[in-house]
C-alpha atoms as a PDB file:
ATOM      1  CA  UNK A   1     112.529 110.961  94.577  1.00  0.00           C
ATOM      2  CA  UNK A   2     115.108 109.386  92.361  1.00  0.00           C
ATOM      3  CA  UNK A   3     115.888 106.303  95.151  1.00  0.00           C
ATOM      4  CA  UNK A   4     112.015 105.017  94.823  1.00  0.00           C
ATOM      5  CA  UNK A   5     111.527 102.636  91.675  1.00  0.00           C
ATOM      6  CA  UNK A   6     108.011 102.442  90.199  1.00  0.00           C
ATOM      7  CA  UNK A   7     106.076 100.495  87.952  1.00  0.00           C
ATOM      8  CA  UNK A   8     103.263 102.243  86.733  1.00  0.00           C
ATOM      9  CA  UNK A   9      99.891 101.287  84.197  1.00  0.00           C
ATOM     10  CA  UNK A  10      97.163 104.058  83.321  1.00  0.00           C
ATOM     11  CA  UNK A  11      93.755 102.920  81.801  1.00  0.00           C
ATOM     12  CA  UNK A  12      90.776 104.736  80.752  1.00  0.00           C
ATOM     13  CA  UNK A  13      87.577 103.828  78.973  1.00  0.00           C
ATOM     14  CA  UNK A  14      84.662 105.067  77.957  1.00  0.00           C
ATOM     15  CA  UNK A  15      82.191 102.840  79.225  1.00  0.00           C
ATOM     16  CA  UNK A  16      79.231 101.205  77.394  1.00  0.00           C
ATOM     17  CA  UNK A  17      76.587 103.662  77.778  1.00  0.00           C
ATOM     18  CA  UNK A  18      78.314 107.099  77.323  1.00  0.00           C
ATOM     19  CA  UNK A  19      79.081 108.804  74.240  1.00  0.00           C
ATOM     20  CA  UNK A  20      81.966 110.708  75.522  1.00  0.00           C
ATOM     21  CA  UNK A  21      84.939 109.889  77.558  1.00  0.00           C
ATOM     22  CA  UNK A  22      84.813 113.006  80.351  1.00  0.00           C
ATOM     23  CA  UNK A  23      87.478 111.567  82.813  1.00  0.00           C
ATOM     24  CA  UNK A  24      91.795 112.356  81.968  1.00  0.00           C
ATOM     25  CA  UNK A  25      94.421 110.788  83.712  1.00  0.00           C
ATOM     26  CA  UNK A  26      98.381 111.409  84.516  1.00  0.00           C
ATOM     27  CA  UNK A  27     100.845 109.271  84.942  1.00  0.00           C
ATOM     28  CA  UNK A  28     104.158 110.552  85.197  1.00  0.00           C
ATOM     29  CA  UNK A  29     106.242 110.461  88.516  1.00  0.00           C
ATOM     30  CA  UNK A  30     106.417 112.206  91.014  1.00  0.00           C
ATOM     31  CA  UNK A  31     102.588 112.885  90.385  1.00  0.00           C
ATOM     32  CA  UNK A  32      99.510 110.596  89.546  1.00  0.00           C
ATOM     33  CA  UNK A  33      96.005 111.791  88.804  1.00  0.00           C
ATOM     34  CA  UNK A  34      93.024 110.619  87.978  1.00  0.00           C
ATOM     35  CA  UNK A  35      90.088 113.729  87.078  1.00  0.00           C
ATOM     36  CA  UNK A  36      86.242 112.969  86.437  1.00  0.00           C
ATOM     37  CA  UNK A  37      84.653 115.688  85.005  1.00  0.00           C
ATOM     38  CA  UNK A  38      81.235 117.198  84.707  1.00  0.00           C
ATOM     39  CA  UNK A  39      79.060 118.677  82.643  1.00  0.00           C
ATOM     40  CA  UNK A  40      78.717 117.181  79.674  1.00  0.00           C
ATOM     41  CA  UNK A  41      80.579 117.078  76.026  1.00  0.00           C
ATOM     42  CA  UNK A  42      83.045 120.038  75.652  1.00  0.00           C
ATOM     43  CA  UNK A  43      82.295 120.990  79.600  1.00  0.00           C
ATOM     44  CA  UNK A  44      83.247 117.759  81.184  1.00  0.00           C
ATOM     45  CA  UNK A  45      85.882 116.705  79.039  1.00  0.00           C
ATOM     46  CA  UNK A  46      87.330 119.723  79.075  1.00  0.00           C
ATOM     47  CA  UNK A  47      87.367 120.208  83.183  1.00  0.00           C
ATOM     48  CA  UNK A  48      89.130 117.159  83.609  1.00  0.00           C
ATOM     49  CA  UNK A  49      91.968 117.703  80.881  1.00  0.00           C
ATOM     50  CA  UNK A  50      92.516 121.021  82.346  1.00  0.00           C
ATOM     51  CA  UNK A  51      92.995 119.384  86.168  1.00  0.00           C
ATOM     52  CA  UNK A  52      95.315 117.784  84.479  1.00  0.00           C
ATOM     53  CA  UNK A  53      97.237 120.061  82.765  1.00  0.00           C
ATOM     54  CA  UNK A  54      97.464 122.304  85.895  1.00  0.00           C
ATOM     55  CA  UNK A  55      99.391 119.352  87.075  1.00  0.00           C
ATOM     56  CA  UNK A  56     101.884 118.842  83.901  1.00  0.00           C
ATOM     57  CA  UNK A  57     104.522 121.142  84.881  1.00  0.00           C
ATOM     58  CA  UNK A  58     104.772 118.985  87.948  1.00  0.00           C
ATOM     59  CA  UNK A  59     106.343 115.823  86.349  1.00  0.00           C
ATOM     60  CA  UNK A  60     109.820 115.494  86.562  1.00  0.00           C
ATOM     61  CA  UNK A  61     110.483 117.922  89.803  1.00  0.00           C
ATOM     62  CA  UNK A  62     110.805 117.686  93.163  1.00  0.00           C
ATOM     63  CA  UNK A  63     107.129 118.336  95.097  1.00  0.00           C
ATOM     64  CA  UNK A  64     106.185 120.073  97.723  1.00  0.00           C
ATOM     65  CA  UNK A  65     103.165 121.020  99.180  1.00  0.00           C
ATOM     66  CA  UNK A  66     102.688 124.172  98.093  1.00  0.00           C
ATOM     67  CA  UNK A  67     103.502 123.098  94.589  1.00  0.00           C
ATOM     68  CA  UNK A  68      99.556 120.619  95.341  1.00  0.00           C
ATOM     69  CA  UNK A  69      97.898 124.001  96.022  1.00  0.00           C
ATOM     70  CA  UNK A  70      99.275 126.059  93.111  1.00  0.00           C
ATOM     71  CA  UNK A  71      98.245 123.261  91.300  1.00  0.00           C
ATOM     72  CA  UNK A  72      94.523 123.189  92.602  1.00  0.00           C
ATOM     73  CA  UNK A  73      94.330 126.910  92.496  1.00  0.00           C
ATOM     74  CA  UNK A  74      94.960 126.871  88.820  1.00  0.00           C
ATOM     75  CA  UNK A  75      92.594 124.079  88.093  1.00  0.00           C
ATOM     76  CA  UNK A  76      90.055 125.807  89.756  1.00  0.00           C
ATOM     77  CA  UNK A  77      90.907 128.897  87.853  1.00  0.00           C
ATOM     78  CA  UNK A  78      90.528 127.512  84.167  1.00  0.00           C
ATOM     79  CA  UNK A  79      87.418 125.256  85.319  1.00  0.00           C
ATOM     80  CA  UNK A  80      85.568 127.990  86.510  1.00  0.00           C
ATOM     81  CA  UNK A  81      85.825 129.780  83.098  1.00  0.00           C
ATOM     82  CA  UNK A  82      84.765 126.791  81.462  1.00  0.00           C
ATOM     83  CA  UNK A  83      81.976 126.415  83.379  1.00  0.00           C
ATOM     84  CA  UNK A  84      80.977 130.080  82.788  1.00  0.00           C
ATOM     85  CA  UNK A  85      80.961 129.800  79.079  1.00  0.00           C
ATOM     86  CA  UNK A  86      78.489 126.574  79.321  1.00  0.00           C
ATOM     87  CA  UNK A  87      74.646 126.617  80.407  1.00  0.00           C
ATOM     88  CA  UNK A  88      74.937 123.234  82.437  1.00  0.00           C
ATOM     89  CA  UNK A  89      78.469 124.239  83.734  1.00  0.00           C
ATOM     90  CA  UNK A  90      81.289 123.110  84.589  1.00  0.00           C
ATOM     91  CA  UNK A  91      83.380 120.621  87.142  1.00  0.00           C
ATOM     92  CA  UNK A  92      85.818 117.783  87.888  1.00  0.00           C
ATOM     93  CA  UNK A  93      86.495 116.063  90.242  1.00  0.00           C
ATOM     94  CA  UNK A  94      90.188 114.769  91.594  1.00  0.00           C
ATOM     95  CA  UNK A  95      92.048 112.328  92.696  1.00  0.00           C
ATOM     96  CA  UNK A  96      95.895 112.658  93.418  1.00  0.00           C
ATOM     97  CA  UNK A  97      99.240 111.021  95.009  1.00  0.00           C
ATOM     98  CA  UNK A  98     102.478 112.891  94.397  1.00  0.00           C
ATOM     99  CA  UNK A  99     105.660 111.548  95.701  1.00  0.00           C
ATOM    100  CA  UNK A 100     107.242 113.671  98.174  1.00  0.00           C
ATOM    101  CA  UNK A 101     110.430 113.726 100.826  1.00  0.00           C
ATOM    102  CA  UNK A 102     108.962 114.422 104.160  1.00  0.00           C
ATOM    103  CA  UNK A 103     111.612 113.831 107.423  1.00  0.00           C
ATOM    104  CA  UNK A 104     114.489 112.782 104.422  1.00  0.00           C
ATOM    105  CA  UNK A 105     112.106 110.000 103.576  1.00  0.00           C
ATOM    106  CA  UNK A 106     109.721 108.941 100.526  1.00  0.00           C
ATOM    107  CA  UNK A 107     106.111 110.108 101.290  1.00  0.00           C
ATOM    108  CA  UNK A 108     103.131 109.886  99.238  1.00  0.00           C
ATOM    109  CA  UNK A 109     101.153 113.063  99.518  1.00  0.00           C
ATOM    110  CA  UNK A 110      97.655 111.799  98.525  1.00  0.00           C
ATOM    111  CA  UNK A 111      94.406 114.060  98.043  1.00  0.00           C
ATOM    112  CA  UNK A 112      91.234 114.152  96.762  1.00  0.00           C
ATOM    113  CA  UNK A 113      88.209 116.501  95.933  1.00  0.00           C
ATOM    114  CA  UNK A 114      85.040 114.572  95.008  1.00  0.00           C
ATOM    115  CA  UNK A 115      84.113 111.236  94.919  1.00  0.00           C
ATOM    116  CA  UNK A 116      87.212 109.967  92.840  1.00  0.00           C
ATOM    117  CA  UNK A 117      89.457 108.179  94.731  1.00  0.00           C
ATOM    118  CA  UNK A 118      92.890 106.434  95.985  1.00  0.00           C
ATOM    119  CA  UNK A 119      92.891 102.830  97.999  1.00  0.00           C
ATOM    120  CA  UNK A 120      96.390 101.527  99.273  1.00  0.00           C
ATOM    121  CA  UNK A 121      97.012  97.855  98.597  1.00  0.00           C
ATOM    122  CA  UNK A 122      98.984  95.292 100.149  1.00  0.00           C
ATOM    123  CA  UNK A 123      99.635  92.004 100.417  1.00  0.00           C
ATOM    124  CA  UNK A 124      95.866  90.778 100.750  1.00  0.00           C
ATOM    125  CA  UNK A 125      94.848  93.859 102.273  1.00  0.00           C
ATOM    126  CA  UNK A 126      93.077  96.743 100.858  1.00  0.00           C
ATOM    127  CA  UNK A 127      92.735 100.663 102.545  1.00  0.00           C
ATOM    128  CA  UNK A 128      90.416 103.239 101.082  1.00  0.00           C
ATOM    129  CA  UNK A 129      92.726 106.563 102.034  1.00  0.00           C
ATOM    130  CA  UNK A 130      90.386 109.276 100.687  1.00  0.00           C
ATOM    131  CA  UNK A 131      87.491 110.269 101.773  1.00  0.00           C
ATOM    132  CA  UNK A 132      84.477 110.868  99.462  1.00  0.00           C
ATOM    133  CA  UNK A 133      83.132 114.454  98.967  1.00  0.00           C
ATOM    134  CA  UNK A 134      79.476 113.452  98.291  1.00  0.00           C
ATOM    135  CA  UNK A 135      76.055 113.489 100.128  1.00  0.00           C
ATOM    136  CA  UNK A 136      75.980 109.863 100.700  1.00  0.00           C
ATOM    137  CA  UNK A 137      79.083 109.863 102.346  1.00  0.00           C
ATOM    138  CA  UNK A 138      78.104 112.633 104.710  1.00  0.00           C
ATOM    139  CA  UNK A 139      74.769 111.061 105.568  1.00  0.00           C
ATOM    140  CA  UNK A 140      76.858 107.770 106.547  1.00  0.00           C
ATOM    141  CA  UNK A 141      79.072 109.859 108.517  1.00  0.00           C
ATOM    142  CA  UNK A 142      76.501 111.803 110.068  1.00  0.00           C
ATOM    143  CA  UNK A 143      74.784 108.345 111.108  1.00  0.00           C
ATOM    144  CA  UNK A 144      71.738 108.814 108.802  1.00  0.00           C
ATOM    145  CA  UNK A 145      72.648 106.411 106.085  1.00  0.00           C
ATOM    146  CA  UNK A 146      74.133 102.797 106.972  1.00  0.00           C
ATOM    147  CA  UNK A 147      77.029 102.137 104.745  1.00  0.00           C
ATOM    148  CA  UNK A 148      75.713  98.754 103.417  1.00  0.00           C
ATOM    149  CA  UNK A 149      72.734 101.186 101.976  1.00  0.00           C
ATOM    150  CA  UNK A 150      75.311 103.414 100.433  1.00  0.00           C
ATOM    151  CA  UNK A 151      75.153 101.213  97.243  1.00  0.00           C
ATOM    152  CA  UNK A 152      71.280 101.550  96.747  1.00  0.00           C
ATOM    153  CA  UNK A 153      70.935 105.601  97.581  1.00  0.00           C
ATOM    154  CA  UNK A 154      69.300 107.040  94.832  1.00  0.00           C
ATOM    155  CA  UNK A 155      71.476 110.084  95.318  1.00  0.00           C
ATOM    156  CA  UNK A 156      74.545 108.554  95.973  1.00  0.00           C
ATOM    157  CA  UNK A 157      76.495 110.253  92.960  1.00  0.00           C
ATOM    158  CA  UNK A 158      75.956 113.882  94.209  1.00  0.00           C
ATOM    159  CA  UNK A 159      78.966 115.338  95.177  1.00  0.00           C
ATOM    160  CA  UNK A 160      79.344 118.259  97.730  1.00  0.00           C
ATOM    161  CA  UNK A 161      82.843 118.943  96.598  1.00  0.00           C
ATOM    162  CA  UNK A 162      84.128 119.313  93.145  1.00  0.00           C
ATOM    163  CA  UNK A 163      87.199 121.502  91.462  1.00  0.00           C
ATOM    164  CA  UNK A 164      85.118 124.502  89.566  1.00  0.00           C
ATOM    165  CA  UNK A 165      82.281 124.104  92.162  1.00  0.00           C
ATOM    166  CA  UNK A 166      81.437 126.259  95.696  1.00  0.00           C
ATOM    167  CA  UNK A 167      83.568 124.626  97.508  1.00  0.00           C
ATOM    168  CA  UNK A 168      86.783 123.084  95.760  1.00  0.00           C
ATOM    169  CA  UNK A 169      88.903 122.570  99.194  1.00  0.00           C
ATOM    170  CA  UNK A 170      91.276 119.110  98.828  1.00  0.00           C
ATOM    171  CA  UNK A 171      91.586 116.966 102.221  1.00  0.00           C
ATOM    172  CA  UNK A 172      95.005 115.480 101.991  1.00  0.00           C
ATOM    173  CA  UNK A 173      96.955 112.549 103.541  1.00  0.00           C
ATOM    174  CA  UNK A 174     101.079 111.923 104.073  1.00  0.00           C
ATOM    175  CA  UNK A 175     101.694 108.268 103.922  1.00  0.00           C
ATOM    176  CA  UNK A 176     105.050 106.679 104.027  1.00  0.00           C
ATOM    177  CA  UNK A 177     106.067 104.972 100.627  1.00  0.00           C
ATOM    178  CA  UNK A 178     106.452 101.193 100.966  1.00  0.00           C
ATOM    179  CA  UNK A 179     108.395  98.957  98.818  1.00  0.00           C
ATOM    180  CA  UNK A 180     105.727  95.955  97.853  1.00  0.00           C
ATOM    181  CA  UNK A 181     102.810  98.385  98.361  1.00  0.00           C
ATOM    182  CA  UNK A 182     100.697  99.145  95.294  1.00  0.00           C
ATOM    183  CA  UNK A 183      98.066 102.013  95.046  1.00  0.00           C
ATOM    184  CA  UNK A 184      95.043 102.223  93.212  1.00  0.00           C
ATOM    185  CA  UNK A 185      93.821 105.973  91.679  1.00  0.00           C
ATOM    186  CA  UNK A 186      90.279 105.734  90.323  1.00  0.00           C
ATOM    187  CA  UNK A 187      87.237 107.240  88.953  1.00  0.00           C
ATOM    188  CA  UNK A 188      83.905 106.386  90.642  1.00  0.00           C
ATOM    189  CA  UNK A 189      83.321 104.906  86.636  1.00  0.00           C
ATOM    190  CA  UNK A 190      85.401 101.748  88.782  1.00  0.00           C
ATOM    191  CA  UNK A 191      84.166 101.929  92.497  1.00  0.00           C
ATOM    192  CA  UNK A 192      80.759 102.636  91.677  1.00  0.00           C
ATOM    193  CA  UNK A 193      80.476  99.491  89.537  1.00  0.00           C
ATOM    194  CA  UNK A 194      82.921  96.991  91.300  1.00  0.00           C
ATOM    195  CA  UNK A 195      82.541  96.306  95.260  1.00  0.00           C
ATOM    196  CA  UNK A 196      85.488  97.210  97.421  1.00  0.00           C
ATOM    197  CA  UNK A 197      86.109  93.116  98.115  1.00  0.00           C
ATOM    198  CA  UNK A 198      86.321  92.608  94.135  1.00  0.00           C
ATOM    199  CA  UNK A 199      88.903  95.921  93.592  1.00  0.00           C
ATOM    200  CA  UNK A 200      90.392  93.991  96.267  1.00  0.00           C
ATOM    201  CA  UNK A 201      90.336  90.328  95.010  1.00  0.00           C
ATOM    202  CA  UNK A 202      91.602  91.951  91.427  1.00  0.00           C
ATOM    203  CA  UNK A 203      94.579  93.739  93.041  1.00  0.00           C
ATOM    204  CA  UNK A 204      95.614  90.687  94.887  1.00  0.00           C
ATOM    205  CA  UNK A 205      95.633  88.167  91.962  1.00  0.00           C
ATOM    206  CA  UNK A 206      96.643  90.397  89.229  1.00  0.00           C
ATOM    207  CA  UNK A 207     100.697  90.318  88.797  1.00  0.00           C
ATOM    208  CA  UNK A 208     101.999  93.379  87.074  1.00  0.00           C
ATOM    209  CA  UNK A 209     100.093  96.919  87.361  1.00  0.00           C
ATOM    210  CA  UNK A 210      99.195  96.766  83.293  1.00  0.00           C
ATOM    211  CA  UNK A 211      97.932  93.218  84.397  1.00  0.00           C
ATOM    212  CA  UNK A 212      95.686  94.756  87.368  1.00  0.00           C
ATOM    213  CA  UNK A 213      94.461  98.192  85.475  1.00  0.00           C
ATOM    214  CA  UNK A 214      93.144  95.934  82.713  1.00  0.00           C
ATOM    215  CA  UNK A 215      91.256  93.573  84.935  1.00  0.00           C
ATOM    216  CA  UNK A 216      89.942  96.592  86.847  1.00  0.00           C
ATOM    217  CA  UNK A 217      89.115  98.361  83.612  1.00  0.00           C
ATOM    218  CA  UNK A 218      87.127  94.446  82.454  1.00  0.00           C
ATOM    219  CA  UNK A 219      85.142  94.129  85.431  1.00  0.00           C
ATOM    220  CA  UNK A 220      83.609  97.715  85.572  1.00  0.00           C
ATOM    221  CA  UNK A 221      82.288  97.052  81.920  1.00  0.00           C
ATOM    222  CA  UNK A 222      80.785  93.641  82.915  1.00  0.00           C
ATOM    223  CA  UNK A 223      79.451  95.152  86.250  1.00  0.00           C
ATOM    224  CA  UNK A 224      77.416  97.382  83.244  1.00  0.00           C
ATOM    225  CA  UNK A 225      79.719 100.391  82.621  1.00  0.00           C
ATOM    226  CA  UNK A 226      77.408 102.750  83.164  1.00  0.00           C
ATOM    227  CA  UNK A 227      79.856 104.983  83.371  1.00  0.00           C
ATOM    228  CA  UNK A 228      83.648 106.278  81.947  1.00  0.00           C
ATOM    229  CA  UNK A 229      86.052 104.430  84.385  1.00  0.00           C
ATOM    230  CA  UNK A 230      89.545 105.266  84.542  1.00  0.00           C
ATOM    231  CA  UNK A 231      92.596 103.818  87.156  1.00  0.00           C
ATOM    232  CA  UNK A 232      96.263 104.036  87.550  1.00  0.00           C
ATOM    233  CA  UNK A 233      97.941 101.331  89.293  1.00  0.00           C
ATOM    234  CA  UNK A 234     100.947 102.270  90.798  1.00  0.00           C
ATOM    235  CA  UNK A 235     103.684  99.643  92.398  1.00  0.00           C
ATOM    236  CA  UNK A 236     106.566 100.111  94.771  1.00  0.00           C
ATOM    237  CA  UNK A 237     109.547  98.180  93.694  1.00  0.00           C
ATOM    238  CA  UNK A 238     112.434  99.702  95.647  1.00  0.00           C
ATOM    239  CA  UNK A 239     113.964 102.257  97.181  1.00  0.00           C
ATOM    240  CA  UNK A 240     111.489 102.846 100.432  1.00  0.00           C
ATOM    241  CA  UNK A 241     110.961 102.040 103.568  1.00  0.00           C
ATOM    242  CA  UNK A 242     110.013  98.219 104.601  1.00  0.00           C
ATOM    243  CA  UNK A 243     107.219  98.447 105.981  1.00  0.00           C
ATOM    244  CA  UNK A 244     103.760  99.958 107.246  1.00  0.00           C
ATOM    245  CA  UNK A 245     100.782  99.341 108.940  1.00  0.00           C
ATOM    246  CA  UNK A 246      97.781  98.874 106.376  1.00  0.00           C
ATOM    247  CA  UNK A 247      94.279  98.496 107.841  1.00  0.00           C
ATOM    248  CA  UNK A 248      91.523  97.155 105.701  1.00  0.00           C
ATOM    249  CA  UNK A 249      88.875  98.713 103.727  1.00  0.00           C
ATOM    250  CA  UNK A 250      85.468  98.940 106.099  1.00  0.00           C
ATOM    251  CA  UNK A 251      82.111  98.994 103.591  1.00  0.00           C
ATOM    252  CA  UNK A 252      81.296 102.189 102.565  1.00  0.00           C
ATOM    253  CA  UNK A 253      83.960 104.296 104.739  1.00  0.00           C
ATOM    254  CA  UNK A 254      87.461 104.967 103.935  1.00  0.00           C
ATOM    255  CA  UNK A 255      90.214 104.002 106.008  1.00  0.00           C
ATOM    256  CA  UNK A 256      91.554 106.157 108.845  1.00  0.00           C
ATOM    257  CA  UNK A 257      94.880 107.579 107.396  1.00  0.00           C
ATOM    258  CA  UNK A 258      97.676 104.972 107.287  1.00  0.00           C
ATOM    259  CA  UNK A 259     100.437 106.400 109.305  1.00  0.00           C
ATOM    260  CA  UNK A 260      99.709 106.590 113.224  1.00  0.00           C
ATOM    261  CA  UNK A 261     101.747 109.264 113.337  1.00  0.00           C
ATOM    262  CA  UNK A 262      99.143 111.143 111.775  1.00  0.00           C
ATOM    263  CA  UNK A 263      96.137 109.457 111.994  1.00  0.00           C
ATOM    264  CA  UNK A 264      93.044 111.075 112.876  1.00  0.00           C
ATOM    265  CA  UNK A 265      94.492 114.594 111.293  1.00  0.00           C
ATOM    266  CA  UNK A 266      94.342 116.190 107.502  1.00  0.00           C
ATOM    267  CA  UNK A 267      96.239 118.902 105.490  1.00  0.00           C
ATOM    268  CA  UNK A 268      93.723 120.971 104.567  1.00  0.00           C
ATOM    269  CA  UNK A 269      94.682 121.739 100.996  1.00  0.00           C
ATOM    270  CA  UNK A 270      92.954 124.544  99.288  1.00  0.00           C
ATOM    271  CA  UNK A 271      92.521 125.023  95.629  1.00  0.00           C
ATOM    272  CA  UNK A 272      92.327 128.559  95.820  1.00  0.00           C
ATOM    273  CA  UNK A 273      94.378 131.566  97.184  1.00  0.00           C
END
């Protein structure tokens, strides 16, 4: 997608209470990612970096769709050997936008599995895209959890989807690219920490993306950094289309999915064959 200009800033930390840093990140157009994983030193660490790796031979090329599922399918396919090999097992989650030409224009192709995930900022306003894959989430959509309780459920952190688990299948979401839009990829490291009005408040003051993943990065270690956090901040110079609607973030639910054309609907992406 050589007419789109980027600016681009990758961050990850450990945290202040864990001993090892289990998420990985990439950050290399056409394809972002950010990968949590699970299971502890040498499981964990090991999930995510191999999400990621399954995604390497993506940077530089033109995307496609199925090129997202080969991907996933491979991920799952190393993870699950990892996982085998380790008592506690194995998992990661994932969080992804790849640049794509859909209808001869710039699209971002974004996906998730897990509770990782990617917001769409502009302007002032903020839109969750993904969807969290964890039990909190489906109690709130099922109407048995309000969302302002989301924050306080004991078991908000266990997640029903995960790349290595039972079920590894991706929802997916093809946005137009817009030129003064920035997006945010993330670990739950950030969003469990820092409210979805703060993320916001950050995006909007902070200038350049190495300016914005640092104060991102700063405020999930004062929230307490319980956790490894990890974002990429990606910005949209040039080279795309002038505008889209963006609809704001509603507490504990992500956004519908930014283009009308599509809204309401999902690729079903599925990490294996």
């Amino acid at each position: 997608m050589t007419s789109v200009t980027l600016s681009v800033a990758a961050r990850t930390d450990t945290g202040l209470v864990r001993a090892v840093n289990e998420d990985s990140v990439l950050a290399a157009s056409p394809i972002f990612i950010v990968a949590d994983g699970m299971g502890g030193h040498e499981a964990g660490d090991r999930a995510s970096a191999a999400v990621v790796a399954a995604f390497e031979p993506l940077v530089g090329t033109e995307v496609a769709l199925v090129d997202i599922r080969d991907a996933l399918a491979r991920a799952a396919s190393v993870v699950e050997g990892i996982a085998a090999a380790h008592m506690r097992g194995a998992g990661s989650t994932v969080a992804g936008a790849a640049l794509v030409e859909h209808e001869g224009a710039p699209h971002w192709l974004v996906f998730n599995v897990g509770d990782s995930r990617v917001y769409r900022h502009r302007g002032s306003e903020l839109a969750q895209v993904t969807i969290d894959h964890s039990l909190g989430q489906e109690l709130v959509d099922a109407g048995e959890l309000l969302p302002g309780d989301l924050a306080t459920f004991p078991q908000r952190n266990v997640i029903t989807r995960a790349i290595g688990g039972a079920d590894s299948t991706a929802d997916s979401w093809l946005l137009p690219v817009v030129d003064g839009e920035r997006l945010l990829l993330c670990s739950d490291g950030l969003c469990g920490e820092v409210s979805d009005e703060a993320i916001r408040a950050t995006l909007t003051m902070s200038g350049r993306p190495e300016s914005a993943a640092d104060a991102l990065i700063r405020r999930a270690l004062q929230a307490g950094g319980r956790d490894n956090v990890s974002v990429i901040v990606v910005d949209v110079l040039s080279g795309a289309a002038a505008s889209a609607p963006v609809h704001a973030v509603a507490p504990g639910r992500a956004a519908a999915p930014v283009d009308p054309m599509l809204e309401g609907t999902t690729v079903p992406v599925r990490a294996r064959g």
